[in-house]
Protein backbone atom coordinates (compact mmCIF):
# COMPACT_ATOMS: atom_id res chain seq x y z
CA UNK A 1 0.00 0.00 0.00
CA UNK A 2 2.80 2.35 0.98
CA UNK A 3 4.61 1.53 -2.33
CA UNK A 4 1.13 1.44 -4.75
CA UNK A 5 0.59 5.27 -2.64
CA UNK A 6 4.41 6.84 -2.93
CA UNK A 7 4.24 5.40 -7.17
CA UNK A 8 0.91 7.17 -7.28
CA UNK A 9 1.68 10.39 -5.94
CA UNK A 10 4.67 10.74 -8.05
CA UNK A 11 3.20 9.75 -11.27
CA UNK A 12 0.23 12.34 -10.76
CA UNK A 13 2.54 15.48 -9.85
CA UNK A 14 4.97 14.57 -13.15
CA UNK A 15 2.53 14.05 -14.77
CA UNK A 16 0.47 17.36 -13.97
CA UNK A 17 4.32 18.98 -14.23
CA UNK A 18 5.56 16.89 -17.30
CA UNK A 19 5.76 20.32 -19.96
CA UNK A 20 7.59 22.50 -16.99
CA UNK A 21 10.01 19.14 -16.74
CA UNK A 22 10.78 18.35 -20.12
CA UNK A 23 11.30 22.05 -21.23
CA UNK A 24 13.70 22.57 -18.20
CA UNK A 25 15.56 19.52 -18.77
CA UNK A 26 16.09 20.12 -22.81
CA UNK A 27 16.21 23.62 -22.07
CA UNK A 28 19.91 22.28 -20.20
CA UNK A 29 21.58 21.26 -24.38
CA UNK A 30 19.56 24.44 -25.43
CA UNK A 31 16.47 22.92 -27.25
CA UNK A 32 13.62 25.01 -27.97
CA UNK A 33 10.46 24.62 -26.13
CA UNK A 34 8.55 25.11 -28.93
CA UNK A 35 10.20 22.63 -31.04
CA UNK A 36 8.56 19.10 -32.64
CA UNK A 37 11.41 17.17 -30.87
CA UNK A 38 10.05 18.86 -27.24
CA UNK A 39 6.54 18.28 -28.28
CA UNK A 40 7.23 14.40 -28.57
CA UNK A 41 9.28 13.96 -25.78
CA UNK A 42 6.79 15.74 -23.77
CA UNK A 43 4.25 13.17 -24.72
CA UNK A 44 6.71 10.00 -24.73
CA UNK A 45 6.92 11.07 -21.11
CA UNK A 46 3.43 11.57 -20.29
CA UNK A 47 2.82 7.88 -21.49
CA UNK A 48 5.41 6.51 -18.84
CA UNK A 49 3.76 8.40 -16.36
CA UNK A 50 0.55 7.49 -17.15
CA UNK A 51 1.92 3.23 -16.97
CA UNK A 52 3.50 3.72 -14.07
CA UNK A 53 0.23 5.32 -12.74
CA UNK A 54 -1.71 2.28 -13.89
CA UNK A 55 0.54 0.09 -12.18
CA UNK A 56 0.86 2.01 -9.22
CA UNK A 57 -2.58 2.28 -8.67
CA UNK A 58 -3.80 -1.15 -9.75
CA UNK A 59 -1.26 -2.88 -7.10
CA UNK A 60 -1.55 -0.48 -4.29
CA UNK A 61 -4.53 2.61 -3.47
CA UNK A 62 -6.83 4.06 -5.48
CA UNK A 63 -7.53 8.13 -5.34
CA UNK A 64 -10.58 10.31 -7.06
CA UNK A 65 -9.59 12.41 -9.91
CA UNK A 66 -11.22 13.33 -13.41
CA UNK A 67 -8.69 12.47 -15.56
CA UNK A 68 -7.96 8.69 -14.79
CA UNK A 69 -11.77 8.22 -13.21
CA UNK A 70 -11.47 4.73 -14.90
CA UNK A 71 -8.50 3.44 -13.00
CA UNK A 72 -8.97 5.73 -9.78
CA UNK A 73 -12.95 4.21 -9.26
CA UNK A 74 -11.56 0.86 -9.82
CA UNK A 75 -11.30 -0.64 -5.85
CA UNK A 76 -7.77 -1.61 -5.27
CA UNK A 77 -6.30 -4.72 -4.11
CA UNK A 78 -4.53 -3.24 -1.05
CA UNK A 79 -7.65 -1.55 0.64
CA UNK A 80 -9.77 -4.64 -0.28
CA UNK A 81 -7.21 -7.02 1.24
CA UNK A 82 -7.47 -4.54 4.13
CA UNK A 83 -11.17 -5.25 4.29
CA UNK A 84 -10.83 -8.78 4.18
CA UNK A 85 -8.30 -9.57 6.89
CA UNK A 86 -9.77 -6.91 9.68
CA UNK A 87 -13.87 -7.93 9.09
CA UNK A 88 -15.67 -11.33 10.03
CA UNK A 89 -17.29 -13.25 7.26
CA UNK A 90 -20.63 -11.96 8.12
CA UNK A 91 -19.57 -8.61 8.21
CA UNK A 92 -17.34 -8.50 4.67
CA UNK A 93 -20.76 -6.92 2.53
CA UNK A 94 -21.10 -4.19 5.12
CA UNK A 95 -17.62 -3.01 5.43
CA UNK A 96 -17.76 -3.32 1.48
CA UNK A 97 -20.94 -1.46 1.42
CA UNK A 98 -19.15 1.30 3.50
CA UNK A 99 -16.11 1.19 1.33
CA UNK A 100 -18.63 1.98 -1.53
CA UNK A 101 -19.80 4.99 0.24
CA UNK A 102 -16.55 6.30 1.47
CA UNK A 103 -15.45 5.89 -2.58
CA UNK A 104 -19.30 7.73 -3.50
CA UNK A 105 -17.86 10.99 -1.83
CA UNK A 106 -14.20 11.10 -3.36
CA UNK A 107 -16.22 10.58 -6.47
CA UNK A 108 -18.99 13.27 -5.28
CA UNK A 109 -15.91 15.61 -4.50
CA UNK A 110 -13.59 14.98 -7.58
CA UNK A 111 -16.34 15.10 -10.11
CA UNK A 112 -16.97 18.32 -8.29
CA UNK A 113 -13.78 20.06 -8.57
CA UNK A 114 -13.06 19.21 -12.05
CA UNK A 115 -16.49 20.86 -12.88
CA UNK A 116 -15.37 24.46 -10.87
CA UNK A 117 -12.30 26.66 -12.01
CA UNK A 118 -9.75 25.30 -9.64
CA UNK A 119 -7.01 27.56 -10.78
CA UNK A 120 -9.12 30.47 -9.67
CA UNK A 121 -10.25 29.25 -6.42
CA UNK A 122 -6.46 27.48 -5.65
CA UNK A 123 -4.21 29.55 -7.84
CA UNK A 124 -1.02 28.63 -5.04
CA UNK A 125 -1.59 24.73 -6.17
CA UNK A 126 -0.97 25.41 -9.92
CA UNK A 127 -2.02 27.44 -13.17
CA UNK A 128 -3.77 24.51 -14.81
CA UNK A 129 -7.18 22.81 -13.90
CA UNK A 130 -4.83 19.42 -13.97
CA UNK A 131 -2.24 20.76 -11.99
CA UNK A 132 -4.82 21.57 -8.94
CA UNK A 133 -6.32 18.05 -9.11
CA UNK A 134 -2.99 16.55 -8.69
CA UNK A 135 -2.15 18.31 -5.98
CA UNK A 136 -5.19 18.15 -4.19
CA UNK A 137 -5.39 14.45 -4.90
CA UNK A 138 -1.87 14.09 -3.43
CA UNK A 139 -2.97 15.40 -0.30
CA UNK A 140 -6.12 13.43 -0.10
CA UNK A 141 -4.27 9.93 -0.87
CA UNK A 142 -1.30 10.75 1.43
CA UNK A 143 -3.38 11.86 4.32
CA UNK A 144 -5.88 8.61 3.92
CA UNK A 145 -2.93 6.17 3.30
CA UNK A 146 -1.45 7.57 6.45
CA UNK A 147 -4.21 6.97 8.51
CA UNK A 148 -4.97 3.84 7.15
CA UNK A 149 -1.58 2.42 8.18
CA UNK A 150 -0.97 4.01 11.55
CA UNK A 151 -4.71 3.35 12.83
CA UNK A 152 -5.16 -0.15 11.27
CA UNK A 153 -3.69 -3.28 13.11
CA UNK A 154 -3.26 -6.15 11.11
CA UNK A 155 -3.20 -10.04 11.90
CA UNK A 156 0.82 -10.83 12.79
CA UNK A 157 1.32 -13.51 10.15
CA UNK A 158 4.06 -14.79 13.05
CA UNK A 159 1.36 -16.42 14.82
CA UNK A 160 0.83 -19.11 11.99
CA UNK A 161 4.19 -20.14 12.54
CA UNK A 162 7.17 -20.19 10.10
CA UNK A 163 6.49 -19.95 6.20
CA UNK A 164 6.81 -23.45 4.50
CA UNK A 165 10.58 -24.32 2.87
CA UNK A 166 10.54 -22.40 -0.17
CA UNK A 167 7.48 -20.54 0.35
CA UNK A 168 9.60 -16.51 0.17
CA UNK A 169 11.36 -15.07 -3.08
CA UNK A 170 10.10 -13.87 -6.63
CA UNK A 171 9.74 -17.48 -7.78
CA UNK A 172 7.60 -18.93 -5.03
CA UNK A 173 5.25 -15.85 -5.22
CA UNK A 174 4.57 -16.75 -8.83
CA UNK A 175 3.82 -19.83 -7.90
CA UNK A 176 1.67 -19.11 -5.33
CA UNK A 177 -0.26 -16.87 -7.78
CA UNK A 178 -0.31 -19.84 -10.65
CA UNK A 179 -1.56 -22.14 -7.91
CA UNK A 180 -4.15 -19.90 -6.59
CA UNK A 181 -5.57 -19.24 -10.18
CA UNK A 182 -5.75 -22.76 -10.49
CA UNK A 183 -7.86 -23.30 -7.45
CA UNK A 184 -9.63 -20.72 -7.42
CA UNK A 185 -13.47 -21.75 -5.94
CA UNK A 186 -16.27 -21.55 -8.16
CA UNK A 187 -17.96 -18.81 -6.86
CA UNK A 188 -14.59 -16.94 -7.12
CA UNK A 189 -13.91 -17.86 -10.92
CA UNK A 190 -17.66 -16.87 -11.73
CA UNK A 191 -17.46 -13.88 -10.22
CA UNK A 192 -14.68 -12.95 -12.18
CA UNK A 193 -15.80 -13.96 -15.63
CA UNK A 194 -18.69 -11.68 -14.45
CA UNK A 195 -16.73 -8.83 -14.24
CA UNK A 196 -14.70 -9.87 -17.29
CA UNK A 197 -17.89 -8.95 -19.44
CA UNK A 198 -19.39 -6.18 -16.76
CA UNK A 199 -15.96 -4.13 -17.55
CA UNK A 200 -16.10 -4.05 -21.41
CA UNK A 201 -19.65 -2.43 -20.63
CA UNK A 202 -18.08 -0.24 -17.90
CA UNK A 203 -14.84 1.08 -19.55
CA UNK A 204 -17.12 2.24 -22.87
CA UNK A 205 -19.21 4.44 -20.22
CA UNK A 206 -16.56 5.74 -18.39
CA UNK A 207 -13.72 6.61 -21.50
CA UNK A 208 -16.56 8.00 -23.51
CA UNK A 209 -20.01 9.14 -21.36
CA UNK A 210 -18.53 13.14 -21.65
CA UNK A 211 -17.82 12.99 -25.35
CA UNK A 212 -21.71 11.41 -25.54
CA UNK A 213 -22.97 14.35 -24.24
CA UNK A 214 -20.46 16.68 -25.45
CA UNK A 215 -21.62 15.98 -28.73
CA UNK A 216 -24.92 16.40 -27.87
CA UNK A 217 -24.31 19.67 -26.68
CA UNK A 218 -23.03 20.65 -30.40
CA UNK A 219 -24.75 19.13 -32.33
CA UNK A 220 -27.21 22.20 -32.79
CA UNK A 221 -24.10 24.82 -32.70
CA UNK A 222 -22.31 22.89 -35.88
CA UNK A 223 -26.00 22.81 -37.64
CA UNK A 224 -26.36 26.44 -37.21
CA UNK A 225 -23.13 26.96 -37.83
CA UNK A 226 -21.31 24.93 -40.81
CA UNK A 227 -18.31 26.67 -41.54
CA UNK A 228 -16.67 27.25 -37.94
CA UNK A 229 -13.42 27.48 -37.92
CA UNK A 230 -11.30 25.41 -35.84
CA UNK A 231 -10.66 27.98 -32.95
CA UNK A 232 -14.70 28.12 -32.86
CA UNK A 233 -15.10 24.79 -32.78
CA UNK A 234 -12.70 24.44 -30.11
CA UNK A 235 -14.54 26.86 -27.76
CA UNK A 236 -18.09 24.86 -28.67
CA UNK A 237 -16.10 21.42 -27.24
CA UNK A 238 -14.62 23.53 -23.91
CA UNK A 239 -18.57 24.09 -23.17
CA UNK A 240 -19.37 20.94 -24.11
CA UNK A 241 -16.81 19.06 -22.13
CA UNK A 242 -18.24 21.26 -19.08
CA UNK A 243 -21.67 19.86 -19.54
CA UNK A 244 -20.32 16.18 -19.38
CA UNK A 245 -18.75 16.92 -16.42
CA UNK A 246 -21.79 18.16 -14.83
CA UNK A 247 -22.94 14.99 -15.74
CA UNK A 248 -20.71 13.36 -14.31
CA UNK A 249 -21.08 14.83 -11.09
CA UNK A 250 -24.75 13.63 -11.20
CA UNK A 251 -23.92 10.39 -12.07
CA UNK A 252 -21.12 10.55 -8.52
CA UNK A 253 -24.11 12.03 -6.45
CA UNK A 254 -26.56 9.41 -7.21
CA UNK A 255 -23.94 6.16 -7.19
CA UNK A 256 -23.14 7.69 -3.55
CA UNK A 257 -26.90 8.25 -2.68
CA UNK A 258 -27.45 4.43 -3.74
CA UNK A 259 -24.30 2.84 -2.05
CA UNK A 260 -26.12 4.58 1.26
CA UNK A 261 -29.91 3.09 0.82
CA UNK A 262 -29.05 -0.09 -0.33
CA UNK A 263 -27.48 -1.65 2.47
CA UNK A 264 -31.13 -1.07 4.13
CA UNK A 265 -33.01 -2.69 1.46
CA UNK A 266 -30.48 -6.09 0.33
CA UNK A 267 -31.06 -9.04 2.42
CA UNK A 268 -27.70 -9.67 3.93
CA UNK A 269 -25.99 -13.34 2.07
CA UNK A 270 -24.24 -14.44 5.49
CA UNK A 271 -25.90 -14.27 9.25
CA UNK A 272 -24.31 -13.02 12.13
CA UNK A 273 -23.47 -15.38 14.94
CA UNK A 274 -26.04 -14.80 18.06
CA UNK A 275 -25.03 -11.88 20.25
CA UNK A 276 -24.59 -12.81 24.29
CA UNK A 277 -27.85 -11.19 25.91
CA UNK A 278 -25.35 -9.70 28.62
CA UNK A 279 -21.37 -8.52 29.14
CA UNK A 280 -21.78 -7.43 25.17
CA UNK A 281 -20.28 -3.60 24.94
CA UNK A 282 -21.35 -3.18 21.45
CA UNK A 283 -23.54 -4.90 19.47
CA UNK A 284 -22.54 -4.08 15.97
CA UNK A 285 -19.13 -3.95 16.59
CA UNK A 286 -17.41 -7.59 16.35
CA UNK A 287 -13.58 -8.42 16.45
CA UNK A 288 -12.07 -10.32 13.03
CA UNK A 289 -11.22 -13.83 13.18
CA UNK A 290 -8.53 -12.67 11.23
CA UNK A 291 -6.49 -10.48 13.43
CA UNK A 292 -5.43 -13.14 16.28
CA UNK A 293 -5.32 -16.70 15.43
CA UNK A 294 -6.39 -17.51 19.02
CA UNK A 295 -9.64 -15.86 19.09
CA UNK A 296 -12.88 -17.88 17.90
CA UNK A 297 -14.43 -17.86 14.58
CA UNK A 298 -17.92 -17.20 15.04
CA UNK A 299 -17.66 -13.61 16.64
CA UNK A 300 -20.33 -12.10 18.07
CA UNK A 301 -22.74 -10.44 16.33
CA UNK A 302 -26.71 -9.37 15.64
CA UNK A 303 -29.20 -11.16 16.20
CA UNK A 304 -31.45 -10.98 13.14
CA UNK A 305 -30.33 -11.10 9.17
CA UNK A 306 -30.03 -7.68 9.00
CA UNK A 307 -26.89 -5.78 8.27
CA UNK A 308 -24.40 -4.67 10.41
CA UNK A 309 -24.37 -1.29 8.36
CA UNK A 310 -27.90 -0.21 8.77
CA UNK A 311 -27.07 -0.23 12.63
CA UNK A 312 -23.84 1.20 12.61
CA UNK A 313 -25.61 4.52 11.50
CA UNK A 314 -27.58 4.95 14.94
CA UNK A 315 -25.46 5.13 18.60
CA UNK A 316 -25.72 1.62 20.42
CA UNK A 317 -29.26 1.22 22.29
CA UNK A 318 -28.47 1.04 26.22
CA UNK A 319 -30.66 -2.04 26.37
CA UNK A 320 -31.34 -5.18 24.79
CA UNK A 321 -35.07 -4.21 24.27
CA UNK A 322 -33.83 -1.16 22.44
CA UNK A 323 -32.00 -3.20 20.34
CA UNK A 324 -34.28 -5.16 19.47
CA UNK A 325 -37.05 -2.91 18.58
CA UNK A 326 -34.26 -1.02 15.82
CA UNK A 327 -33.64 -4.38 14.84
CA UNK A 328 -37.44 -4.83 13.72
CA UNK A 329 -37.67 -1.46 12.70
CA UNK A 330 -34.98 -1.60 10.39
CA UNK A 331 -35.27 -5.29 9.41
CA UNK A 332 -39.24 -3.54 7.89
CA UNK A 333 -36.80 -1.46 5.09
CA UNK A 334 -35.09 -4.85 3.81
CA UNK A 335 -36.76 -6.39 0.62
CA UNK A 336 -37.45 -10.39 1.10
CA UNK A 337 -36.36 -11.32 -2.39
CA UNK A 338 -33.46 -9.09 -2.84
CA UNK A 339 -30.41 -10.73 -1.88
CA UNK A 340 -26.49 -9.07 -3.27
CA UNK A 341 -26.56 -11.56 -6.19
CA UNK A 342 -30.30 -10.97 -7.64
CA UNK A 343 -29.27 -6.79 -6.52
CA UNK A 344 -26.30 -7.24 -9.19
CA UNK A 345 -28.07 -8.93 -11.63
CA UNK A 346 -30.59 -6.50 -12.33
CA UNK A 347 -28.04 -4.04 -12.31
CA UNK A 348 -26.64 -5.27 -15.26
CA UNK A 349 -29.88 -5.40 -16.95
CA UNK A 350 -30.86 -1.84 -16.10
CA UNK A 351 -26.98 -0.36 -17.40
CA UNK A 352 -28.21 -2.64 -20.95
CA UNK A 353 -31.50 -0.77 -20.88
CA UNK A 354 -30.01 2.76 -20.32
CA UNK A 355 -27.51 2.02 -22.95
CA UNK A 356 -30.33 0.85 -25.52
CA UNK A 357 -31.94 4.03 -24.90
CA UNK A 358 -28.96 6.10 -26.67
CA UNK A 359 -31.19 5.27 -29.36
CA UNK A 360 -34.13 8.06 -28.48
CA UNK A 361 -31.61 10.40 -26.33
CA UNK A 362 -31.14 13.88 -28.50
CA UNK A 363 -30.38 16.53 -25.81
CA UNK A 364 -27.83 16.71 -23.10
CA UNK A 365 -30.39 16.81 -20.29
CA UNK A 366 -31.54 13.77 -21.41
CA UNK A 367 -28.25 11.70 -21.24
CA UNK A 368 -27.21 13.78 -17.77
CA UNK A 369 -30.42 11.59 -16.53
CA UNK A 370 -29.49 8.51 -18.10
CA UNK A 371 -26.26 9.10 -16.42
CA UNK A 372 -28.29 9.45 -13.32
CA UNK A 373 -29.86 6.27 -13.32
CA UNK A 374 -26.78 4.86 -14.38
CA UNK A 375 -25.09 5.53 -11.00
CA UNK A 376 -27.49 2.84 -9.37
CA UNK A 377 -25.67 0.02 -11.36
CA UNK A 378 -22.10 1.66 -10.41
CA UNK A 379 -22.81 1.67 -7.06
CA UNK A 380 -23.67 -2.18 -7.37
CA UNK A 381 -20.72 -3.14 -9.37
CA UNK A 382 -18.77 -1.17 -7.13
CA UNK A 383 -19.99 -3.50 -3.73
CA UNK A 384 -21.59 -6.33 -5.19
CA UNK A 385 -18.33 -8.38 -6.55
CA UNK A 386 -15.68 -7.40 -4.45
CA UNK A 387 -18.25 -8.09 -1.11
CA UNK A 388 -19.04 -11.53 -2.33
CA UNK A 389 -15.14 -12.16 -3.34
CA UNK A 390 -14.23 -10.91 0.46
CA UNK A 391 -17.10 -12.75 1.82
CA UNK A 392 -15.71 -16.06 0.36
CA UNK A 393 -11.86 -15.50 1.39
CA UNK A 394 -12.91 -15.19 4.56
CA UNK A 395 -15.09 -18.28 5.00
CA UNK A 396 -12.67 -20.25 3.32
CA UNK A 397 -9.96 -18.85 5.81
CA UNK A 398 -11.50 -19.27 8.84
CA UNK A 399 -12.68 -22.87 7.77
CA UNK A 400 -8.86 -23.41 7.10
CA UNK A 401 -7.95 -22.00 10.60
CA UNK A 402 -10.28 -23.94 11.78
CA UNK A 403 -8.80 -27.05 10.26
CA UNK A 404 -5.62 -26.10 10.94
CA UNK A 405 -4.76 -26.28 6.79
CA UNK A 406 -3.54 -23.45 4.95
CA UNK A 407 -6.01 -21.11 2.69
CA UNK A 408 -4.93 -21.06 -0.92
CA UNK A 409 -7.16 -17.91 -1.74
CA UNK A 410 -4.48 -15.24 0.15
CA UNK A 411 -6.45 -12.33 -0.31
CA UNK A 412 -4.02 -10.19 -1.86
CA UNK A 413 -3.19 -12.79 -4.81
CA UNK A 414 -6.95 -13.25 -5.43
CA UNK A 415 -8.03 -9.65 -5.14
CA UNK A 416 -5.02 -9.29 -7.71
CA UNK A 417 -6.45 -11.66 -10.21
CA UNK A 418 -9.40 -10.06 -9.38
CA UNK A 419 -7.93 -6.88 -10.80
CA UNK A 420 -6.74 -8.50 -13.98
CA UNK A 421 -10.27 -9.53 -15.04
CA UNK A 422 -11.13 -5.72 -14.26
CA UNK A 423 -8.16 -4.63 -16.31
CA UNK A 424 -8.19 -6.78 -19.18
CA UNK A 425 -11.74 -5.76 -20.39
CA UNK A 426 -9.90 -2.63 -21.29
CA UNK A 427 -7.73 -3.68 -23.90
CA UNK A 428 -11.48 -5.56 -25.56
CA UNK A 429 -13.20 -2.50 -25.03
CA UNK A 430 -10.56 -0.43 -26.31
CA UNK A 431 -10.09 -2.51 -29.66
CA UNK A 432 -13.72 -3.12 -30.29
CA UNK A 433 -14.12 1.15 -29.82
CA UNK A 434 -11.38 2.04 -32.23
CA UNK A 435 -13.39 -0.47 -34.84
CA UNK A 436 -17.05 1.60 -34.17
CA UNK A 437 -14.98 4.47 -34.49
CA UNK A 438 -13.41 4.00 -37.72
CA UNK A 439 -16.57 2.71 -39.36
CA UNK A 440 -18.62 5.59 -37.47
CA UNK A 441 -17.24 8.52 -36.69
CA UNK A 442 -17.78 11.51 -38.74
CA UNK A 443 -15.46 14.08 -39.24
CA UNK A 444 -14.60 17.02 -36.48
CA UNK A 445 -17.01 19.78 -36.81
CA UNK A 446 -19.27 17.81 -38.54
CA UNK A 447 -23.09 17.32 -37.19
CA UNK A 448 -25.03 14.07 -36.09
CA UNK A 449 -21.90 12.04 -34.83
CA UNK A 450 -23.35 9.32 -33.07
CA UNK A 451 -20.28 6.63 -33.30
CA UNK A 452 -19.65 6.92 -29.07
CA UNK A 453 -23.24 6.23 -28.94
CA UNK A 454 -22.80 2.95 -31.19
CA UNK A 455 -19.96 1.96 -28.61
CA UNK A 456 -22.22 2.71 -25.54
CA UNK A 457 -24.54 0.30 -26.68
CA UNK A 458 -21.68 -2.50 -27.16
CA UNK A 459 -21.40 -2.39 -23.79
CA UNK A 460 -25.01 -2.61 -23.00
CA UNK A 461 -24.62 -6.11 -25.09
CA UNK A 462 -21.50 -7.22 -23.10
CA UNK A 463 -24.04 -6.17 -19.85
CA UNK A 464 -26.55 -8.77 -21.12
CA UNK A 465 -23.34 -11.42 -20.43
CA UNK A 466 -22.60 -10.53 -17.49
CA UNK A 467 -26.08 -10.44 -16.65
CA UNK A 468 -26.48 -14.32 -17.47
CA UNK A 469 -23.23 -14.96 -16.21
CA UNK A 470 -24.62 -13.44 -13.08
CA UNK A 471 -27.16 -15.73 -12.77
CA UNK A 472 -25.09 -18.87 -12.50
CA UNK A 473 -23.75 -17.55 -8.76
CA UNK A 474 -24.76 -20.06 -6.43
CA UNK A 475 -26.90 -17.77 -3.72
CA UNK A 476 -24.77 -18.34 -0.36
CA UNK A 477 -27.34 -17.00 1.98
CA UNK A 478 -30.14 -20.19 0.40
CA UNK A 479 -27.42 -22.99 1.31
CA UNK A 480 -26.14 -21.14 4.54
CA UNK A 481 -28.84 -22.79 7.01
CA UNK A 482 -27.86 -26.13 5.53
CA UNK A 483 -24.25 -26.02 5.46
CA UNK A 484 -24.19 -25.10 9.17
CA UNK A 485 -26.88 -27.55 10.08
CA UNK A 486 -24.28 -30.42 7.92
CA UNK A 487 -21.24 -28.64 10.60
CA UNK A 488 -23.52 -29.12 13.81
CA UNK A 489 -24.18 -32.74 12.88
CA UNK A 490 -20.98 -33.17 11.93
CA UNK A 491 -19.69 -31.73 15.23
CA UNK A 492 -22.08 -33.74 17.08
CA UNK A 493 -20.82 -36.98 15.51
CA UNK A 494 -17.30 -35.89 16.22
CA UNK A 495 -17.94 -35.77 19.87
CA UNK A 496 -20.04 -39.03 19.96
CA UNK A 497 -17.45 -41.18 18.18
CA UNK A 498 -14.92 -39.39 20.96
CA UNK A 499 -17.10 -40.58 24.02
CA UNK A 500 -17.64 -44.05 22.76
């Protein structure tokens, strides 16, 4: 995390810098600023940056800017990991939920400030609206990563004894990554080829929602207006690129709105263990399993199915009878059929629909509400996978603890493969766009360009995938009841076979 945060940080300030760096280092064997050699180094540069950015990010933190929202809004494998190894198995869709909100408002915020004139407001952070983003990101990822790590205990790994021969180096780590693809569980490979197809929907959206509406915006302008010349046309797309972030920062306000109510209305998948009627100081506040290998693994917890996070917004009752009566009260908001998996799935079917109806959208108000509505399946796809991923670590590490065996799905090496069938959609999406593009896309200036809207509705056909693919998840929370009923029996056999 540390590393992912300190490769982040310096990739965003050279990158809001990289003119002022190239020109002062060329300016040293007297190039000239303005020259075609400067221009293309400049940009050769820019490119690194931007790698090392994606790498950065992708193995370590993720941050809230405009200009890389697609890799920043992607959930990193460090925080996630966090997630996992601090929070029971019960608990894994409520911290995930809260993750989701904590991301809403860094969305709500970033979106936010690229739509205002930061240069004016912050002209001490730079002359640029970039520059002021970076900088202000900077602050806001070093201040959170610092927290993070000095309030944040994690499980000593010392306590599971000494690694296995072999088990420490660059080799065996590859290894243990080729072994835990391999074995991967079901519900952890399904997930995953969701996402696979979810992402080439996503990544269309995100690269290209601005430019949607952008050209919205001129359409009318370059229809009054043929013969605009190309410093004209320029100011038309500055306008235009304002409205799309406007729309973008409705599309932040309602993903964070959703990642807030929904947690009240999805049946939680896994039950919390029974909470002691007495000596309990908090009743929605449970230690992890994870953190000290001598402490039980069925923590305490609520009594009811109902979410740890719908409590955690009130102050602990002073009485059981309190307690119970919010219990009820808030168990009344929860919707009987809609567990996290059937939540996701329709998700996927209502980003299809929005994208299908590109085909009747012909003002930019119109697509800033489509946008809208498309911020209740973000908020899903940003909880939905990575809580059941967690959820499944977990109960396959405490089962392992349990067993005293070792757990083949480390969190960090499967939230990492988790990232690569986020980041690989890219490259698809990317290469299927540049096709619609060159068999679409008019000329600049020109009236009725609708070739983004052509790729928007690819991804509303790779959404209809993951939407099937969706619907092969087992559903934990229908086999829960049995599996532990199998374990009591089991237990109970145990301990006959040990008396006779």
């Amino acid at each position: 995390m540390v590393g992912g945060a300190a490769a982040t940080l310096l990739s965003f300030l050279a990158l809001a810098w990289t003119r002022e760096i190239v020109h002062w280092f060329l300016g040293l064997f007297g190039a000239d600023p303005e020259s075609h050699f400067v221009k293309v180094v400049s940009i050769c540069f820019a490119i690194g940056w931007v790698c090392l950015l994606d790498v950065s990010i992708n193995v370590g933190m993720f941050a809230v800017i405009v200009y890389v929202n697609q890799l920043t809004i992607v959930v990193q494998a460090g925080i996630r990991a966090f997630i996992v190894d601090n929070a029971p198995t019960h608990q894994q869709e409520d911290a995930n939920a809260w993750a989701g909100v904590i991301l809403g408002i860094g969305s709500v915020l970033g979106y936010l400030s690229g739509y205002v004139n930061l240069p004016k407001i912050l002209p001490f952070f730079g002359n640029t609206q970039f520059k002021v983003l970076s900088v202000i990101t900077c602050i806001a990822l070093g201040g959170t990563v610092f927290i993070s790590c000095v309030f944040i205990t994690e499980r000593d790994p010392r306590r599971d004894g000494p690694p296995p021969a072999g088990a420490i180096g660059v080799i065996a780590f590859f290894k243990q990554v080729y072994r835990s693809a391999r074995r991967l569980s079901p519900q952890i490979r399904k997930v995953c080829e969701v996402q696979f197809f979810n992402w080439i929907g996503w990544f269309p959206f995100l690269f290209y929602i601005t430019t949607y509406i952008g050209q919205l915006h001129v359409n009318p302008i370059f229809r009054a207006h043929p013969d605009m010349s190309p410093k004209e046309i320029d100011d038309a797309w500055e306008s235009a690129t304002r409205i799309g972030s406007f729309a973008l920062l409705i599309f932040a306000i309602t993903s964070f709105s959703s990642n807030m109510l929904l947690p009240f209305l999805v049946v939680p998948t896994y039950r919390a263990p029974p909470r002691p009627l007495k000596g309990s100081s908090s009743f929605h506040s449970t230690k992890s399993p994870h953190r000290n290998g001598n402490q039980s693994a069925e923590p305490s917890g609520t009594p009811l199915p109902m979410s740890a996070s719908m409590t955690s917004f009130f102050p602990p009752p002073p009485d059981e009878a309190s307690h119970s009566r919010l219990t009820r009260l808030l168990s009344l908001a929860q919707i009987p059929w809609l567990t996290l998996r059937r939540a996701w799935l329709l998700s996927h079917l209502l980003f299809a629909l929005c994208m299908a109806f590109t085909f009747f959208i012909t003002t930019p108000l119109q697509a800033t509400i489509l946008s809208g509505v498309v911020g209740l399946s973000w908020a899903l796809s940003l909880w939905a996978p990575f809580a059941l991923i967690s959820a499944e670590i977990s109960k396959r590490d405490v089962a392992a603890r349990k067993t005293g065996g070792v757990n083949d799905d480390q969190a960090g090496v499967v939230l990492g493969l988790h990232n690569v069938a986020i980041s690989a959609p890219q490259i698809v999406a990317t290469l299927v766009s540049s096709v619609i593009f060159r068999i679409a896309q008019k000329p600049r200036g020109e009236p009725g360009d609708d070739s983004v809207g052509w790729v928007m509705r690819f991804g509303g056909l790779a959404a209809l995938v993951a939407a099937y693919m969706t619907s092969r998840l087992r559903e934990e929370g229908i086999r829960q009841d049995e599996e532990v009923k199998e374990t009591v029996e089991a237990n109970g056999d145990r301990r006959g076979s040990d008396v006779v």
